[in-house]
C-alpha atoms as a PDB file:
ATOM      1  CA  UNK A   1     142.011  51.701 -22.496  1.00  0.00           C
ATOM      2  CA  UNK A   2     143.560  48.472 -23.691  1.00  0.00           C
ATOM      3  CA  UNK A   3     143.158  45.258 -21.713  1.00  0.00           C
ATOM      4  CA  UNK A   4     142.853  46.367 -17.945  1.00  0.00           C
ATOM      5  CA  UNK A   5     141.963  43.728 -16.351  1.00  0.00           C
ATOM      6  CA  UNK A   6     145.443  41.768 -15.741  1.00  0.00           C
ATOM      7  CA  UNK A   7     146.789  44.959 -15.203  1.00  0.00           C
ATOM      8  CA  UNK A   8     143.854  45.808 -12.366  1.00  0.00           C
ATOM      9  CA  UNK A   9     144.452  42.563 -10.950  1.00  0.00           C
ATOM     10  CA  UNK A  10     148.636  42.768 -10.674  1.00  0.00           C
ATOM     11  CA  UNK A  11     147.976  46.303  -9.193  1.00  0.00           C
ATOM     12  CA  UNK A  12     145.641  44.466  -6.738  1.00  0.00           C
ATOM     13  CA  UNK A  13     147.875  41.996  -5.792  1.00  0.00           C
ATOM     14  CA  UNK A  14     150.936  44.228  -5.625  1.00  0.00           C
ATOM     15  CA  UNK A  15     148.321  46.053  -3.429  1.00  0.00           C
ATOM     16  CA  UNK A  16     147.168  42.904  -0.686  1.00  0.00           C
ATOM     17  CA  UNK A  17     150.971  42.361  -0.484  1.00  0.00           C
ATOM     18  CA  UNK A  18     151.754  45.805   0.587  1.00  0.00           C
ATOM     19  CA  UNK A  19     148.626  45.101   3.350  1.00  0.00           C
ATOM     20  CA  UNK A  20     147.648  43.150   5.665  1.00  0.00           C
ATOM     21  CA  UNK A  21     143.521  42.236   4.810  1.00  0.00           C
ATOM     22  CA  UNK A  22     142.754  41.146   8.668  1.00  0.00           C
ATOM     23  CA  UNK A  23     140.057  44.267   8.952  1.00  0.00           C
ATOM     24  CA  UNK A  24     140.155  43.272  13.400  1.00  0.00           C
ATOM     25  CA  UNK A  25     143.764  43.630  14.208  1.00  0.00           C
ATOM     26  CA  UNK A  26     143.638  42.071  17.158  1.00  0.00           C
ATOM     27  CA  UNK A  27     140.388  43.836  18.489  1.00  0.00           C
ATOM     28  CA  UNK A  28     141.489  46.958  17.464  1.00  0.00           C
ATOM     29  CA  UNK A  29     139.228  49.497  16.454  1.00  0.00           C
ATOM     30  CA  UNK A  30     139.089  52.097  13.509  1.00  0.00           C
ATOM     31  CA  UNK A  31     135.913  53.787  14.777  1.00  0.00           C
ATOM     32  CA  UNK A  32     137.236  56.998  15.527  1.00  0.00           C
ATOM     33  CA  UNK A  33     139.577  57.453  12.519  1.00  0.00           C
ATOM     34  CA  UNK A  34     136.604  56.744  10.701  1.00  0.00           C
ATOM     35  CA  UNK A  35     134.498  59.391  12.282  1.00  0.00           C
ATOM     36  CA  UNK A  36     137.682  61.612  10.644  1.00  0.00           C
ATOM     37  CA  UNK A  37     137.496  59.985   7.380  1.00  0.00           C
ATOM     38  CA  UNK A  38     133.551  60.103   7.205  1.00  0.00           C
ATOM     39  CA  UNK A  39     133.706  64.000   7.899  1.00  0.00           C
ATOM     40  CA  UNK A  40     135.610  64.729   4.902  1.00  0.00           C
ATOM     41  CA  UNK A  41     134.020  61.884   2.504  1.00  0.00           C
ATOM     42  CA  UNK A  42     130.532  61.771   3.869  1.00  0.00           C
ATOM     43  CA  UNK A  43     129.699  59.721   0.194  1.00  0.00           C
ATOM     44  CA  UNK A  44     131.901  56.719   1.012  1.00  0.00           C
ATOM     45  CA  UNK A  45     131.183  53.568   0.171  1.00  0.00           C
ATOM     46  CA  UNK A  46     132.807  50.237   0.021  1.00  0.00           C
ATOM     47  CA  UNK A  47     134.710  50.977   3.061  1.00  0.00           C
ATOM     48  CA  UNK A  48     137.554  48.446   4.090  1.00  0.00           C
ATOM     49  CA  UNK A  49     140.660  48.397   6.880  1.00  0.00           C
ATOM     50  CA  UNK A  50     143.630  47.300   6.563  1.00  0.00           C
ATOM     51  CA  UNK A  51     147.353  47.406   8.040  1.00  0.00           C
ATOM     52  CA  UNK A  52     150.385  48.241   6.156  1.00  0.00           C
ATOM     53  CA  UNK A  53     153.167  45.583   6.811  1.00  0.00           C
ATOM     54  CA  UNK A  54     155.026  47.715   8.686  1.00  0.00           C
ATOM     55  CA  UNK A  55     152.030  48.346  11.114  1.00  0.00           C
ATOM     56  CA  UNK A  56     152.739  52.229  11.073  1.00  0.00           C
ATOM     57  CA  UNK A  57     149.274  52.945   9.044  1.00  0.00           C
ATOM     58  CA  UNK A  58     145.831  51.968   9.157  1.00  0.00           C
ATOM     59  CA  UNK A  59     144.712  51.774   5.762  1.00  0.00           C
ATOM     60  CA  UNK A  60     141.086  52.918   4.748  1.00  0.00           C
ATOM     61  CA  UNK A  61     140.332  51.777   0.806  1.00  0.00           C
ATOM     62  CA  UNK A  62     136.779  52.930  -0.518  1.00  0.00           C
ATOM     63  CA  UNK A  63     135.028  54.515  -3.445  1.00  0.00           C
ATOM     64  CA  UNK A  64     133.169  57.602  -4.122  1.00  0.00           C
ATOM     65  CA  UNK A  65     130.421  58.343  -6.859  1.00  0.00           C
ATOM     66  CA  UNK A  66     131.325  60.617  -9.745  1.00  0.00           C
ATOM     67  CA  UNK A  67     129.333  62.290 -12.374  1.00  0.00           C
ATOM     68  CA  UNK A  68     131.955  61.854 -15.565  1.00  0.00           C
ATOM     69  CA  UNK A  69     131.032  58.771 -18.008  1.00  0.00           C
ATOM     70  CA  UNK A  70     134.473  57.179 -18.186  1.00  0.00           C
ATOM     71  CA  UNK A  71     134.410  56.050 -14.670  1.00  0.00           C
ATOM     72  CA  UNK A  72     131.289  56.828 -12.518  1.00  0.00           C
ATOM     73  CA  UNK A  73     133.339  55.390  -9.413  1.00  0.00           C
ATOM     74  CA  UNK A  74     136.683  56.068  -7.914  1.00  0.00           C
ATOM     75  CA  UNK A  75     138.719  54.973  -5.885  1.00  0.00           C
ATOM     76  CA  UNK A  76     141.011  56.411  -2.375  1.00  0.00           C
ATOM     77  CA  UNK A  77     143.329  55.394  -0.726  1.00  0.00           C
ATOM     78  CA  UNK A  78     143.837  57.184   2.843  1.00  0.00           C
ATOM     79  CA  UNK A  79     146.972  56.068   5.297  1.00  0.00           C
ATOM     80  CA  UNK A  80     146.379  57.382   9.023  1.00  0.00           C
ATOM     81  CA  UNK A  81     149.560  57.767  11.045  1.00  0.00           C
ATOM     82  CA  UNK A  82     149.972  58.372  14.723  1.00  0.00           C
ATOM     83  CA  UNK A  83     147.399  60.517  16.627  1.00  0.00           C
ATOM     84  CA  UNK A  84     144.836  59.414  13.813  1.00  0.00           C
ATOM     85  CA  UNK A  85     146.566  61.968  11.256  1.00  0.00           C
ATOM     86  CA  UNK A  86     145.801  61.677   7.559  1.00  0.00           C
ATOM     87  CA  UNK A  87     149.572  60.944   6.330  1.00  0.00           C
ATOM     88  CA  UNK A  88     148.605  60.206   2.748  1.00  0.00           C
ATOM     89  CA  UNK A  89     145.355  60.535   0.605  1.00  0.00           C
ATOM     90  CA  UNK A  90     145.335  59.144  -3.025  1.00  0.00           C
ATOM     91  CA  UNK A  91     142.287  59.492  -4.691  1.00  0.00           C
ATOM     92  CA  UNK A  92     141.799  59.348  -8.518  1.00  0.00           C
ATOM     93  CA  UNK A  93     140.341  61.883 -10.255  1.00  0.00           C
ATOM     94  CA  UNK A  94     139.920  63.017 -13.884  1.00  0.00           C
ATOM     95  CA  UNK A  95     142.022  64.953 -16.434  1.00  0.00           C
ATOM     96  CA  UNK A  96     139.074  67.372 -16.268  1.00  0.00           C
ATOM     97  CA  UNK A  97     139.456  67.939 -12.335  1.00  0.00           C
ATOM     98  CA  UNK A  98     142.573  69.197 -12.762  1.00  0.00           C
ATOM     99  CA  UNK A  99     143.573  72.737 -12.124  1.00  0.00           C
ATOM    100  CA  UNK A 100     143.858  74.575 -14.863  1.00  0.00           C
ATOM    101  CA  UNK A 101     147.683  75.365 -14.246  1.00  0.00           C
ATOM    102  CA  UNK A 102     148.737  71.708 -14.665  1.00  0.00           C
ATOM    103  CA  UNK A 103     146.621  70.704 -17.548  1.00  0.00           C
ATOM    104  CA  UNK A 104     148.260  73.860 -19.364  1.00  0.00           C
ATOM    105  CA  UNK A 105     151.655  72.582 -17.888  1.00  0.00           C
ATOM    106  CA  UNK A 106     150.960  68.824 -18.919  1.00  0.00           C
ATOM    107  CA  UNK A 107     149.716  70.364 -22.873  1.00  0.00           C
ATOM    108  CA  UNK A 108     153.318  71.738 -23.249  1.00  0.00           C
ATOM    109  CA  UNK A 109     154.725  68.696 -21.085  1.00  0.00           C
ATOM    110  CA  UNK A 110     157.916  66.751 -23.633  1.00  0.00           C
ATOM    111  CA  UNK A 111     159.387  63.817 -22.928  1.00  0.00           C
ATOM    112  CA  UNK A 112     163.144  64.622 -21.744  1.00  0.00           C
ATOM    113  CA  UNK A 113     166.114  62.190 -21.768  1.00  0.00           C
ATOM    114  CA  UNK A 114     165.099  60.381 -18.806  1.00  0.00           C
ATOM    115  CA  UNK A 115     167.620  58.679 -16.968  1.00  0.00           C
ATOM    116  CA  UNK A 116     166.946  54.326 -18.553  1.00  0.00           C
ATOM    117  CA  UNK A 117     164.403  55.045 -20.451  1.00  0.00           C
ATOM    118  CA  UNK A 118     163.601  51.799 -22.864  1.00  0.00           C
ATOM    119  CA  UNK A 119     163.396  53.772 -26.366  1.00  0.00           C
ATOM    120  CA  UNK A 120     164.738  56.731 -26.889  1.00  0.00           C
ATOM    121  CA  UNK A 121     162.576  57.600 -29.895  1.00  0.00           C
ATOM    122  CA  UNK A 122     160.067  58.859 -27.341  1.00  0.00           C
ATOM    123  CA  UNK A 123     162.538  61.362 -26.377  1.00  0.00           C
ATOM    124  CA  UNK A 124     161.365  64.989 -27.006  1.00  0.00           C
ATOM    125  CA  UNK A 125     157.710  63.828 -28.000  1.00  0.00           C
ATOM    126  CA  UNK A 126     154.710  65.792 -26.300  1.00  0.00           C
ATOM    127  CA  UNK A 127     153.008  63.735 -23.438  1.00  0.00           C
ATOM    128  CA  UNK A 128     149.566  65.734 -24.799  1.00  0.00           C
ATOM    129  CA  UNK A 129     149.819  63.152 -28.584  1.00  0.00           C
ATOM    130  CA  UNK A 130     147.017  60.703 -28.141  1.00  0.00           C
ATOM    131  CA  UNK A 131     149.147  58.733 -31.307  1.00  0.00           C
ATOM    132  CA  UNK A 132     152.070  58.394 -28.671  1.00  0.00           C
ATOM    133  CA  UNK A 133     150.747  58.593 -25.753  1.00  0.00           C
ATOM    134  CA  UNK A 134     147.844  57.850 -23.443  1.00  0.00           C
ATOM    135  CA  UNK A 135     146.727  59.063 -20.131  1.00  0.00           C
ATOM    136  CA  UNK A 136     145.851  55.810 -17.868  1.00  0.00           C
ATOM    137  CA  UNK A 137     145.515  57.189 -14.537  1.00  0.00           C
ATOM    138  CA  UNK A 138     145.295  60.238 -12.624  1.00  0.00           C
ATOM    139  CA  UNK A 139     145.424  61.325  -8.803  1.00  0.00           C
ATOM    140  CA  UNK A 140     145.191  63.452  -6.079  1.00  0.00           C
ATOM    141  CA  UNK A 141     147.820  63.246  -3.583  1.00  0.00           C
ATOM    142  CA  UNK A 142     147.997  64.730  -0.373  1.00  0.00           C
ATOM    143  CA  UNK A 143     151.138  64.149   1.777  1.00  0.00           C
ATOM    144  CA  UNK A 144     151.226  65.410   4.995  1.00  0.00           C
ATOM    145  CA  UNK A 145     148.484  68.331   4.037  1.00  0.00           C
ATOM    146  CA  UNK A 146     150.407  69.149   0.850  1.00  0.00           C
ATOM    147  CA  UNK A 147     148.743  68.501  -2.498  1.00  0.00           C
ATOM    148  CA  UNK A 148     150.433  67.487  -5.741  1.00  0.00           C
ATOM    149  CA  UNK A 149     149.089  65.472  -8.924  1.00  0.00           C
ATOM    150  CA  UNK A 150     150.351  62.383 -10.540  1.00  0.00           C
ATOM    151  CA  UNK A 151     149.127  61.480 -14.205  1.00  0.00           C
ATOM    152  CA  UNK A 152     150.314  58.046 -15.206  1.00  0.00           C
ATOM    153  CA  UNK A 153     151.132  57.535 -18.640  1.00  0.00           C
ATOM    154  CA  UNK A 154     151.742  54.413 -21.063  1.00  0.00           C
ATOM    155  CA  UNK A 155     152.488  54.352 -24.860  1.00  0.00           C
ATOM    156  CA  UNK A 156     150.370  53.663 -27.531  1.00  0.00           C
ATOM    157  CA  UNK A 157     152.276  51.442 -29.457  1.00  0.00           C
ATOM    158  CA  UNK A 158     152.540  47.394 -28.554  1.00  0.00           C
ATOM    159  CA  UNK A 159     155.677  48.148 -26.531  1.00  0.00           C
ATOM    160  CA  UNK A 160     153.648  49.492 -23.394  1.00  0.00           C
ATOM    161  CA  UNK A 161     156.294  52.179 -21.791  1.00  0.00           C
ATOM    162  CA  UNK A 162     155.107  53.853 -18.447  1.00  0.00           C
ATOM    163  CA  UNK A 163     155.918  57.205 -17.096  1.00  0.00           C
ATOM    164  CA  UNK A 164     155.083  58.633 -13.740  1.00  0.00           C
ATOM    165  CA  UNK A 165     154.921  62.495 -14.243  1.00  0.00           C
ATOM    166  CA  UNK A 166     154.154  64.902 -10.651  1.00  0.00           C
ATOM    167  CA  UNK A 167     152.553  68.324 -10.875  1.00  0.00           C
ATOM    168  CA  UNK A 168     152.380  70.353  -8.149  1.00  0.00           C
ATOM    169  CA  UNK A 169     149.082  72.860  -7.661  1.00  0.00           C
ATOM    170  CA  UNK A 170     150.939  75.700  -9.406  1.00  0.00           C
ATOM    171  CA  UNK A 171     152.178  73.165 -12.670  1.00  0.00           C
ATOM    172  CA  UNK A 172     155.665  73.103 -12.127  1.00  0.00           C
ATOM    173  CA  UNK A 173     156.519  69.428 -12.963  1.00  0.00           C
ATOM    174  CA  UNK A 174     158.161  67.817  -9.998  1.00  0.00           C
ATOM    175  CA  UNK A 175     159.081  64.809 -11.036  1.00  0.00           C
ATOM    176  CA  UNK A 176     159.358  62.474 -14.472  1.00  0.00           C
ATOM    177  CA  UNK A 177     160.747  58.899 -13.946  1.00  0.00           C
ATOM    178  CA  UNK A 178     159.679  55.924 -16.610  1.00  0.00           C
ATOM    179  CA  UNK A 179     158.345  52.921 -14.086  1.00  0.00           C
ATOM    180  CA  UNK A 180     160.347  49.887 -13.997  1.00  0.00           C
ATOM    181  CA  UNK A 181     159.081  47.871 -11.517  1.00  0.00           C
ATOM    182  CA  UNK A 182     155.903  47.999  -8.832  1.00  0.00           C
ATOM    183  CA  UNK A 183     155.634  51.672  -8.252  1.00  0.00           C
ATOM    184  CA  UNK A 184     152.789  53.075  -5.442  1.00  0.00           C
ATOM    185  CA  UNK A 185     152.537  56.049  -3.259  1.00  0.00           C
ATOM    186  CA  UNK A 186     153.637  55.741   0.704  1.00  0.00           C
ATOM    187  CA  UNK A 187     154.015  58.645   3.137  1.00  0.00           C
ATOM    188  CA  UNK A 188     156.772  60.739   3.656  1.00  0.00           C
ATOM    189  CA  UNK A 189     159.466  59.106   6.046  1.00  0.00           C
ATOM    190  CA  UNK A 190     161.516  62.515   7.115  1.00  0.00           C
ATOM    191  CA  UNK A 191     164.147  62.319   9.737  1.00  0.00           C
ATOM    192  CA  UNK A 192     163.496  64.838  12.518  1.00  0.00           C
ATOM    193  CA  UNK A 193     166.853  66.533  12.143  1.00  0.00           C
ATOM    194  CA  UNK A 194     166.276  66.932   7.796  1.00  0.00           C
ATOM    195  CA  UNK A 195     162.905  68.476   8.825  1.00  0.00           C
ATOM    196  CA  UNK A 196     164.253  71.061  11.225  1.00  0.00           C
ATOM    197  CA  UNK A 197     166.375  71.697   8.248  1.00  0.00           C
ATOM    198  CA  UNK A 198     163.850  72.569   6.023  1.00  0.00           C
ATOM    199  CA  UNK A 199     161.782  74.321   8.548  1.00  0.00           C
ATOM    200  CA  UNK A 200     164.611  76.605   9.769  1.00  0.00           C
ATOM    201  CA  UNK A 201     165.798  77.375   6.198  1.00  0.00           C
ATOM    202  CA  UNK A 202     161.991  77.633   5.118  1.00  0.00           C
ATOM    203  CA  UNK A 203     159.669  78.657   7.879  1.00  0.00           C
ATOM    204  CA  UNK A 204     156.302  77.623   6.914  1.00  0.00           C
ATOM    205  CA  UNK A 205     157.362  75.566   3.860  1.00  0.00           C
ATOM    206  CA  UNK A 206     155.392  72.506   2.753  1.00  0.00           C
ATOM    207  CA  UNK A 207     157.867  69.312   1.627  1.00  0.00           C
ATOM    208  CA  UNK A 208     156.250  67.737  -1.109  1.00  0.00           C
ATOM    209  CA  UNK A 209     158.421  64.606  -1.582  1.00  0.00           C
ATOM    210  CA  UNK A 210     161.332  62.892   0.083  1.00  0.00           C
ATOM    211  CA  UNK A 211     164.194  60.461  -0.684  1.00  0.00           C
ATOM    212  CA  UNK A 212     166.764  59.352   1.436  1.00  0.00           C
ATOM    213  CA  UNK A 213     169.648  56.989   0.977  1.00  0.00           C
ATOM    214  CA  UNK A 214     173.333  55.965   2.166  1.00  0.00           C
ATOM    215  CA  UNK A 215     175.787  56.679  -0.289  1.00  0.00           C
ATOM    216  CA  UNK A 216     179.918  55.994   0.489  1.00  0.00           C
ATOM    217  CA  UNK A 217     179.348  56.400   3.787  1.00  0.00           C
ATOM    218  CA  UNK A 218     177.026  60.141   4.005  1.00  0.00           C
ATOM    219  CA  UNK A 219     173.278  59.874   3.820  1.00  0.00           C
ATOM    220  CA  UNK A 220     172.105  61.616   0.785  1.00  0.00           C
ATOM    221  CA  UNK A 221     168.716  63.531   1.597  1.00  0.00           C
ATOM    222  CA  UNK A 222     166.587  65.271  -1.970  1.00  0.00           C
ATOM    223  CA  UNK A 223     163.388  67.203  -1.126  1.00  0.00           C
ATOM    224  CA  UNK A 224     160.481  69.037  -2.519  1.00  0.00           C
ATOM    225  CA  UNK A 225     159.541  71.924  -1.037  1.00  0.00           C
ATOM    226  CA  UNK A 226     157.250  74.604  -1.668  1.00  0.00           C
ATOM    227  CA  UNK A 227     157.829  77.846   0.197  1.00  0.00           C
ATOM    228  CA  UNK A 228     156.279  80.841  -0.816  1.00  0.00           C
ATOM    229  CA  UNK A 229     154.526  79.623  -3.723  1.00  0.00           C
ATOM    230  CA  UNK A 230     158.003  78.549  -4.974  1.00  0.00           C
ATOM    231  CA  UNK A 231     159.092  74.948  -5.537  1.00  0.00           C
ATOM    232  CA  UNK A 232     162.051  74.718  -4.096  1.00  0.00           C
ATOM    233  CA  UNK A 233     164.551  71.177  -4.790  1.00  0.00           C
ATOM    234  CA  UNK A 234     167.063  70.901  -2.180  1.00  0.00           C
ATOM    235  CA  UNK A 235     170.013  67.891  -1.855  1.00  0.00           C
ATOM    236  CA  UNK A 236     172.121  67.519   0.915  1.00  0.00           C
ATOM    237  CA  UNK A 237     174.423  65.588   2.713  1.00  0.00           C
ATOM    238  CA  UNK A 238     174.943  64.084   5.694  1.00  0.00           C
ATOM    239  CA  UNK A 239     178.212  62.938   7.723  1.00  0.00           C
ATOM    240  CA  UNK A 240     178.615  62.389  11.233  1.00  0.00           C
ATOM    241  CA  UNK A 241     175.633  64.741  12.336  1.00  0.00           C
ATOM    242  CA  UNK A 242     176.756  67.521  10.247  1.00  0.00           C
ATOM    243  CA  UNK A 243     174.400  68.611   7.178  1.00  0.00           C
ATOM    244  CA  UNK A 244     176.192  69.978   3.787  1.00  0.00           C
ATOM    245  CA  UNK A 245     173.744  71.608   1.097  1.00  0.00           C
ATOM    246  CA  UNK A 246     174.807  70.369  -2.103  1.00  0.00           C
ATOM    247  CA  UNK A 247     172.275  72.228  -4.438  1.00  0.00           C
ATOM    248  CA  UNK A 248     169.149  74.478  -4.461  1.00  0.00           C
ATOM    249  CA  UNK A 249     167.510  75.001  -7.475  1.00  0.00           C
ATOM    250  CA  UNK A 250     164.281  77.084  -7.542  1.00  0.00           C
ATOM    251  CA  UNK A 251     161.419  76.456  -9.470  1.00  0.00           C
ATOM    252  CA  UNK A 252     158.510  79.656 -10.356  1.00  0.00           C
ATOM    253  CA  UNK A 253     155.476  78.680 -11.265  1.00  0.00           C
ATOM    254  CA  UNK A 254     155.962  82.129 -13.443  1.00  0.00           C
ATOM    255  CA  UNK A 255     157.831  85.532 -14.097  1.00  0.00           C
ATOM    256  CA  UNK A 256     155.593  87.235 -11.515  1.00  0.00           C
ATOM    257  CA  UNK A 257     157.585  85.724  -8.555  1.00  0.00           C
ATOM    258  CA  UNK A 258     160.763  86.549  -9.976  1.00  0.00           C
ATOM    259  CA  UNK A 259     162.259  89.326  -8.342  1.00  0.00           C
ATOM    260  CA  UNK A 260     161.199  92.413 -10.339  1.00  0.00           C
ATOM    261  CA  UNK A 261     164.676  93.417 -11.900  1.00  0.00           C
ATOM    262  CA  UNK A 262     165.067  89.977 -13.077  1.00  0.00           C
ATOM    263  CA  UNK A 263     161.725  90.118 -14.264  1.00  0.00           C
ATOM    264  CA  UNK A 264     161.686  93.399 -16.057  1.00  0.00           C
ATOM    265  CA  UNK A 265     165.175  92.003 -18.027  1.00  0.00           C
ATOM    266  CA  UNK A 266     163.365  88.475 -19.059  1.00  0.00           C
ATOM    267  CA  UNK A 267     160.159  90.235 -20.438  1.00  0.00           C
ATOM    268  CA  UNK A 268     162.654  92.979 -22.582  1.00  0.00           C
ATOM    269  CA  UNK A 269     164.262  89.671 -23.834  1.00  0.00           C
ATOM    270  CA  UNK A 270     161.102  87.908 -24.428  1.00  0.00           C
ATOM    271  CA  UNK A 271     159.484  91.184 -26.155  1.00  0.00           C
ATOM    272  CA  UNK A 272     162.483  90.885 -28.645  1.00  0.00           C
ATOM    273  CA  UNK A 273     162.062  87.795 -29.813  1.00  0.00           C
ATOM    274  CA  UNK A 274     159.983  87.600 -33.307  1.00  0.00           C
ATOM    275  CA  UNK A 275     158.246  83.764 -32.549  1.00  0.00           C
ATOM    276  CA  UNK A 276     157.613  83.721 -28.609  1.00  0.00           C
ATOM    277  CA  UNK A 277     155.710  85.736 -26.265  1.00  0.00           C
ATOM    278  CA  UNK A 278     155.768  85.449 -22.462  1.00  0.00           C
ATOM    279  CA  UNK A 279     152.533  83.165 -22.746  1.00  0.00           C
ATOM    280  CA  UNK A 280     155.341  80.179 -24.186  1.00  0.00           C
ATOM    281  CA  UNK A 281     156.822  80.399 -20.885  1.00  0.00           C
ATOM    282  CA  UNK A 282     157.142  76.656 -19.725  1.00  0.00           C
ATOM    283  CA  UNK A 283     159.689  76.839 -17.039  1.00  0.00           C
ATOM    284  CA  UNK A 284     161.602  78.776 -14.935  1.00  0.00           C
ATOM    285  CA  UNK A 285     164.587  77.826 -12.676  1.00  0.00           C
ATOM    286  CA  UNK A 286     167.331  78.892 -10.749  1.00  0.00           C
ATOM    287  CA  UNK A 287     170.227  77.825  -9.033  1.00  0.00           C
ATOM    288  CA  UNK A 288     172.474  79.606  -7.263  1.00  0.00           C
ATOM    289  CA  UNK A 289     176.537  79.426  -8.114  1.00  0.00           C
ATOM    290  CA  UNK A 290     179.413  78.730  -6.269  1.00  0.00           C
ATOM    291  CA  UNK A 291     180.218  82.470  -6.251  1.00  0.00           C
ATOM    292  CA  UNK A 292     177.098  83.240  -5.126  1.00  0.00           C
ATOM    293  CA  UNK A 293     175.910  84.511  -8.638  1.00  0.00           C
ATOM    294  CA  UNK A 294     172.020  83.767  -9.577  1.00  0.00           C
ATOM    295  CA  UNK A 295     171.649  81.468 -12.659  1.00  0.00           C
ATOM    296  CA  UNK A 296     168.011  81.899 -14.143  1.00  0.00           C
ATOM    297  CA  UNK A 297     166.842  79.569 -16.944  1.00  0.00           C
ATOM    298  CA  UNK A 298     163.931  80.681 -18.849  1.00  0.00           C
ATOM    299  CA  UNK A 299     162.327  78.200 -21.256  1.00  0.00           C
ATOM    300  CA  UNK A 300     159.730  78.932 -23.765  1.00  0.00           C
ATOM    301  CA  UNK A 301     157.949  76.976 -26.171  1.00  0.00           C
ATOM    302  CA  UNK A 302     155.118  76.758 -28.767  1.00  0.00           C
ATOM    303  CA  UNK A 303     154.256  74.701 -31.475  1.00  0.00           C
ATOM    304  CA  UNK A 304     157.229  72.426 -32.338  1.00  0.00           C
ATOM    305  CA  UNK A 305     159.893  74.482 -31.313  1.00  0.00           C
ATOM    306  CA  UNK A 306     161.411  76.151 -27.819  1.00  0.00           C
ATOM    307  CA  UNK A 307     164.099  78.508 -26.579  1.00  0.00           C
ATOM    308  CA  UNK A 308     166.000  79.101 -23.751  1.00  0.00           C
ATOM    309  CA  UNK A 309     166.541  82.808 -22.277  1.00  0.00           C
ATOM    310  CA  UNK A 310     169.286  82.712 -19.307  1.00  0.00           C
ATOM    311  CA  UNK A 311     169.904  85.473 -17.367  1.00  0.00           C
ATOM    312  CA  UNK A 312     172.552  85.989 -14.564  1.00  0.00           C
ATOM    313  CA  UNK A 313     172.300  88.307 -11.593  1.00  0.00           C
ATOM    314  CA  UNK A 314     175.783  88.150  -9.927  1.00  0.00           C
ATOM    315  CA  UNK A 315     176.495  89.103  -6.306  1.00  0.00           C
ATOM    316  CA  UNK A 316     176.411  92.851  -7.053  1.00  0.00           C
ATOM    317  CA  UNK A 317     173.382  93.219  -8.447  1.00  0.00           C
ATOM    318  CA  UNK A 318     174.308  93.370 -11.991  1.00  0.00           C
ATOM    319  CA  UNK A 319     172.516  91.354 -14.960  1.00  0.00           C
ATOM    320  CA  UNK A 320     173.560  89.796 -18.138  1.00  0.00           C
ATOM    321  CA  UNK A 321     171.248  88.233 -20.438  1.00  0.00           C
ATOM    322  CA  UNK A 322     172.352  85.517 -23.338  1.00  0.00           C
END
């Protein structure tokens, strides 16, 4: 990896100004959440406390052994919330630790037109080209119980360009964004009503991100949510208590989730195609329409070149294919 050092150290800094390094707090003490932290990383070392600026989290930074050459020690980060709950755990890990779903995801992973990026001759190129790009860092993230992966990237050439690209456990990419200022993981900040939401539309579902903002006067609300094995991104607004949904958009991890008549018609399309076989499947997605019609994107791709299958299911049941 190319100079790390003054990178390590701006991290570090960026880092002691998100936290407060006074490990007493005013007396207080962090022995019981780290009874809770020492049960599930008996092999910590290096162990340090710290307040975020906010003083919502207690902070525990430390590093664990590992076996693989490139870096023998890691480090994690864990915020504890109220009632000593683990809000956030970032821990870095290796390409090799990931599951097998996302490093297949991240081989057939291409750069898409993301929204500023600096040099748009990086569009369309794979993430997996060692002459393009480079892995820097990987990481385990836990939010709230729910686990997704970020693998940070930079370029090869002088130009260093970094993107930020989130897998969930299944290897449906979550999110893509090119980093253009200090950029760290916090917990998720959901209002009580926008959770409700979720939990009443989605019993049981885990939210996997959140963003919230004010926008001409409504709060704008995007989540991540996996329910049912299925990735679900939702965006709504939010005026004078009232909650609109302004999109769902579904997101398999692959054609066995689909529901089987929309399955049966992408694998006959698939089947009839002379370069692709339902092993090029990348992504699948669907949104439902204004008329309540079912829009299903199906994108393959191998080698150098993809396709897109789409297949609509309107609200009688009936299916085209283009």
């Amino acid at each position: 990896m190319r100079n790390k050092i003054l990178p390590g150290l701006l991290m570090l800094m960026m880092f002691g100004l998100l936290i407060g390094c006074n490990n007493d707090h005013d007396g207080e003490s962090f022995d019981h959440k780290q009874q809770i932290l020492l049960s599930k990383y008996p092999n910590a070392q290096n162990l340090t406390w710290a307040k975020s600026l906010d003083n919502k989290y207690d902070i525990a930074t430390f590093t664990i052994e590992k076996t693989r050459a490139a870096a023998k020690i890691d480090t994690v980060n864990v915020w504890f919330g109220d009632n000593n709950a683990m809000r956030l755990v970032k821990e870095e890990i290796s390409f090799a630790s990931l599951p097998a779903s996302v490093k297949e995801a991240f081989g057939k992973a291409i750069c898409r037109p993301l929204s500023g990026i600096s040099d748009n001759s990086l569009i369309n190129t794979r993430y997996s080209d060692p002459l393009i790009w480079d892995v820097d860092d990987i990481y385990l993230l836990e939010k709230d119980g729910a686990t997704s992966y970020r693998i940070e990237m930079e370029t090869v050439s002088s130009e260093e360009i970094e993107v930020v690209l989130i897998y969930d456990a299944q290897g449906i990419l979550l999110k893509e964004y090119e980093v253009t200022e200090a950029d760290d993981e916090t917990p998720l900040e959901i209002p009580s009503n926008i959770m409700k939401w979720a939990n009443d539309m989605f019993p049981g579902c885990e939210i996997l991100d959140y963003e919230g903002e004010m926008e001409d006067g409504e709060l704008e609300h995007e989540l991540d949510l996996c329910h049912n094995n299925i990735i679900i991104e939702v965006e709504l607004t939010e005026k004078d208590g009232n909650i609109t949904v302004v999109e769902l958009e579904y997101n398999y991890p692959n054609l066995d989730f689909l529901p089987t008549d929309v399955k049966e018609a992408a694998i006959e399309a698939i089947n009839a195609l002379e370069m692709y076989t339902i092993e090029d499947v990348c992504e699948i997605e669907m949104e439902v329409a204004d008329n309540g019609d079912e829009e299903y994107e199906i994108e393959l791709r191998n080698s150098n070149n993809e396709i897109e299958i789409s297949i609509t299911k309107d609200v009688d049941g009936i299916i085209t294919v283009k």
